[in-house]
C-alpha atoms as a PDB file:
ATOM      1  CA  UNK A   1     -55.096  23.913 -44.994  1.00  0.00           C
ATOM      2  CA  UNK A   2     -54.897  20.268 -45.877  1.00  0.00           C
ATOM      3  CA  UNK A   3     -55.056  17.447 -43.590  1.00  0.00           C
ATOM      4  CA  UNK A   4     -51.139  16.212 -44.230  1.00  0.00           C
ATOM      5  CA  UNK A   5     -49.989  19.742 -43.862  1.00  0.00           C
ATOM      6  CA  UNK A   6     -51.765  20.157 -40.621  1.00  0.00           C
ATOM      7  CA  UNK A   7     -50.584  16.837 -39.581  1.00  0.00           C
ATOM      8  CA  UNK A   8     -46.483  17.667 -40.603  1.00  0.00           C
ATOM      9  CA  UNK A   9     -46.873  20.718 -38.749  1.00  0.00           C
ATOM     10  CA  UNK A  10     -48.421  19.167 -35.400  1.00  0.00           C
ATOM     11  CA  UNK A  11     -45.505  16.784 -35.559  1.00  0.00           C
ATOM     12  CA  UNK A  12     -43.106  19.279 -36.030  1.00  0.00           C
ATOM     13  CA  UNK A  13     -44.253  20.571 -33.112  1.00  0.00           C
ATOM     14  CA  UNK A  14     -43.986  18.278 -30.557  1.00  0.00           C
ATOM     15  CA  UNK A  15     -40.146  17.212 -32.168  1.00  0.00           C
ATOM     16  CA  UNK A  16     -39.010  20.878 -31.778  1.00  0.00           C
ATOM     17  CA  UNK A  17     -40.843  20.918 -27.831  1.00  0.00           C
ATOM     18  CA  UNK A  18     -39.609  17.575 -26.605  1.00  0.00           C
ATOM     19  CA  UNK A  19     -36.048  18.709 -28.136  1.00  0.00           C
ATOM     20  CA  UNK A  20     -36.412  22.091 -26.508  1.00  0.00           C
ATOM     21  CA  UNK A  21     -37.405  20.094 -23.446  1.00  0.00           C
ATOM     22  CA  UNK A  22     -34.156  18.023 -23.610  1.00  0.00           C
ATOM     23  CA  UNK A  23     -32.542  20.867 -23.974  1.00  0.00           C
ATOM     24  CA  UNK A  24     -33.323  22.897 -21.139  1.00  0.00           C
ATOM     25  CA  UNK A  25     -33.745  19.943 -18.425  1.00  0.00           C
ATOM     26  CA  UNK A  26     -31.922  16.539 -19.770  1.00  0.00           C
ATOM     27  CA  UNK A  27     -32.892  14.737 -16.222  1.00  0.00           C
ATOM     28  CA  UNK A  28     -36.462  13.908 -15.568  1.00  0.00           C
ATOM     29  CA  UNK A  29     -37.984  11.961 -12.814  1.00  0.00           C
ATOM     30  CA  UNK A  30     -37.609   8.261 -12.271  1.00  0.00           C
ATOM     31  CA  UNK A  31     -40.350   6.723 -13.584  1.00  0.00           C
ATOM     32  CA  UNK A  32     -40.603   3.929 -11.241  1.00  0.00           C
ATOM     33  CA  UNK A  33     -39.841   6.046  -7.752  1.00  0.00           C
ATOM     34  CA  UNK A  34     -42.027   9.027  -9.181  1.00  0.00           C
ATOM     35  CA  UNK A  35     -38.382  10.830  -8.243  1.00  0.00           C
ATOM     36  CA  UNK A  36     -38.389  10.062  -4.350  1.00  0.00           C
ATOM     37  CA  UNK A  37     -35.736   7.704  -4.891  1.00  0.00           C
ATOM     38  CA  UNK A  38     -37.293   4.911  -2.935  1.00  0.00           C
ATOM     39  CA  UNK A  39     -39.948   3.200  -3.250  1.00  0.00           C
ATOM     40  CA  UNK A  40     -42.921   4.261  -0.542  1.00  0.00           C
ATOM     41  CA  UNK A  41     -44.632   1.405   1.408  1.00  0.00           C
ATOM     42  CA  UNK A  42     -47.399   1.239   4.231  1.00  0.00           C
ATOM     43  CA  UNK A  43     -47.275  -0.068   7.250  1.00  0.00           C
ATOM     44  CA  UNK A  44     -49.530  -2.069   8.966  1.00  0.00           C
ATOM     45  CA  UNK A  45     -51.664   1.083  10.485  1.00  0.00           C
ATOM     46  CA  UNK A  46     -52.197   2.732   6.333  1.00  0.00           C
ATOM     47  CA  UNK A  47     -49.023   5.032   7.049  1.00  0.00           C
ATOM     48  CA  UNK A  48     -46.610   5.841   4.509  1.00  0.00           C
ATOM     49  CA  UNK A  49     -43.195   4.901   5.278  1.00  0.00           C
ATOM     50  CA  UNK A  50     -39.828   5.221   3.442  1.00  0.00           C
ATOM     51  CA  UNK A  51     -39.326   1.549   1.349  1.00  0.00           C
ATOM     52  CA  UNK A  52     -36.294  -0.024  -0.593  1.00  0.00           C
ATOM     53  CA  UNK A  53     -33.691   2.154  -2.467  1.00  0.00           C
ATOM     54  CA  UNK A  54     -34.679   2.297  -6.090  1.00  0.00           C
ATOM     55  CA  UNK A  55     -32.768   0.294  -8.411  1.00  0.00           C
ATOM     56  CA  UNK A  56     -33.559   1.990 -11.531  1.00  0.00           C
ATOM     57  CA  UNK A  57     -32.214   5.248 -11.008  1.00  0.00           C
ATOM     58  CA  UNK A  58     -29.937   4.270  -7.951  1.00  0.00           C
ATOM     59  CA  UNK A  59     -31.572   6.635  -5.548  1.00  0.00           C
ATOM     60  CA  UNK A  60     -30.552   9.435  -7.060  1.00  0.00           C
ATOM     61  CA  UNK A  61     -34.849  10.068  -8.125  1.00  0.00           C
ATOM     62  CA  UNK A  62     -33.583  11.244 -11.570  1.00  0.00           C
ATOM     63  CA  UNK A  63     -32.725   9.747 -15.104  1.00  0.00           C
ATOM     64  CA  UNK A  64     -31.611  10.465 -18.359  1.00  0.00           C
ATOM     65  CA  UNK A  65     -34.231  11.238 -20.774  1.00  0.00           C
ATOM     66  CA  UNK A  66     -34.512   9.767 -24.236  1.00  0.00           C
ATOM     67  CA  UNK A  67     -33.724  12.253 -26.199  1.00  0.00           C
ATOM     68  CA  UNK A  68     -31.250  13.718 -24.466  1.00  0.00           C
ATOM     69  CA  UNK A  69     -29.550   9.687 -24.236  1.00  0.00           C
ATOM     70  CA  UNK A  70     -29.780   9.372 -28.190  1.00  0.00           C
ATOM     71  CA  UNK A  71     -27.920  12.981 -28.476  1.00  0.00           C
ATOM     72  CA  UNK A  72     -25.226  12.141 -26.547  1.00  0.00           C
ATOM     73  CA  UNK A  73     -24.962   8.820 -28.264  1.00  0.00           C
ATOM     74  CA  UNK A  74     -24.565  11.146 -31.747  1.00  0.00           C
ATOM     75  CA  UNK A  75     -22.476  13.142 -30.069  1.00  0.00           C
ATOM     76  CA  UNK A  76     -19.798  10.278 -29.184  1.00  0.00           C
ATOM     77  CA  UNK A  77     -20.180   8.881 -33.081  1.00  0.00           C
ATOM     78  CA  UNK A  78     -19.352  12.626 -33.905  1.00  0.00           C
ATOM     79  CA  UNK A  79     -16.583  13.371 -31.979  1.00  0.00           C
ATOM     80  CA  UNK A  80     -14.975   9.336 -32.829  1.00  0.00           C
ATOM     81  CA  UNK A  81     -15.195  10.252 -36.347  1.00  0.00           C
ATOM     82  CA  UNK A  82     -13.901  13.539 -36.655  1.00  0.00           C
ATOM     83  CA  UNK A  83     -10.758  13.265 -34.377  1.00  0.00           C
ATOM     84  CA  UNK A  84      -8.861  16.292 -34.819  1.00  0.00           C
ATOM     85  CA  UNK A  85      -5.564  15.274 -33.004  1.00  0.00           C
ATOM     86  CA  UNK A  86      -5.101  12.182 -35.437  1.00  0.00           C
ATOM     87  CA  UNK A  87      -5.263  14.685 -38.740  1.00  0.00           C
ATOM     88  CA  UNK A  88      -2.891  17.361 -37.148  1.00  0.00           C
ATOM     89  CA  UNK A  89       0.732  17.083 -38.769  1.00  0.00           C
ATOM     90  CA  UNK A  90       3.576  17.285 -36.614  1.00  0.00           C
ATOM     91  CA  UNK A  91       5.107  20.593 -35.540  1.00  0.00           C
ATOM     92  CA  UNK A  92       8.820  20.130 -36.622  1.00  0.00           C
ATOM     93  CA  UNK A  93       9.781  17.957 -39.291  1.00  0.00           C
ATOM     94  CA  UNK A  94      11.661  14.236 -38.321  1.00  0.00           C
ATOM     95  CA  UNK A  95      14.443  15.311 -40.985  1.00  0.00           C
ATOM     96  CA  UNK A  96      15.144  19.180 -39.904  1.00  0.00           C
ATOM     97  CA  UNK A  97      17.183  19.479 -37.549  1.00  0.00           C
END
């Protein structure tokens, strides 16, 4: 097996996982909360302690992954440019009465 071939093949790999991956779970964890949320601070004595509400993913611990973000993006362009409703012709004609 040649190098390239090997290569093309490792890289369809990984597409077809990470696709499979946004597939099956489109949310993944915050990357700056680690998915608490919040961010985690110390007091004075070394003990953890709940911090500020995460601004990144609003609290909610969970965000959108790439993938998933760039297929609903290509989704949207879809749908806009093949719009059904516009192409439909109307039911009863203007000059039948």
């Amino acid at each position: 097996m040649t190098l390239v071939l090997l290569a093309s093949a490792c890289l369809l790999a990984v597409t077809l996982g990470y696709a499979s991956l946004c597939a099956a779970s489109p949310y993944g964890d915050c990357r700056k909360c680690r998915g608490f949320g919040f961010a985690m601070k110390t007091d004075r004595k070394g003990r953890m302690k709940r911090g500020k509400h995460c601004r990144r993913c609003d609290g909610h611990g969970k965000r959108i992954r790439v993938g998933r973000h760039l297929y609903n993006l290509w989704l949207h362009v879809y749908r806009d440019g093949t719009d059904t409703t516009a192409k439909k012709p109307a039911s009863k004609p203007v000059w039948k009465g």
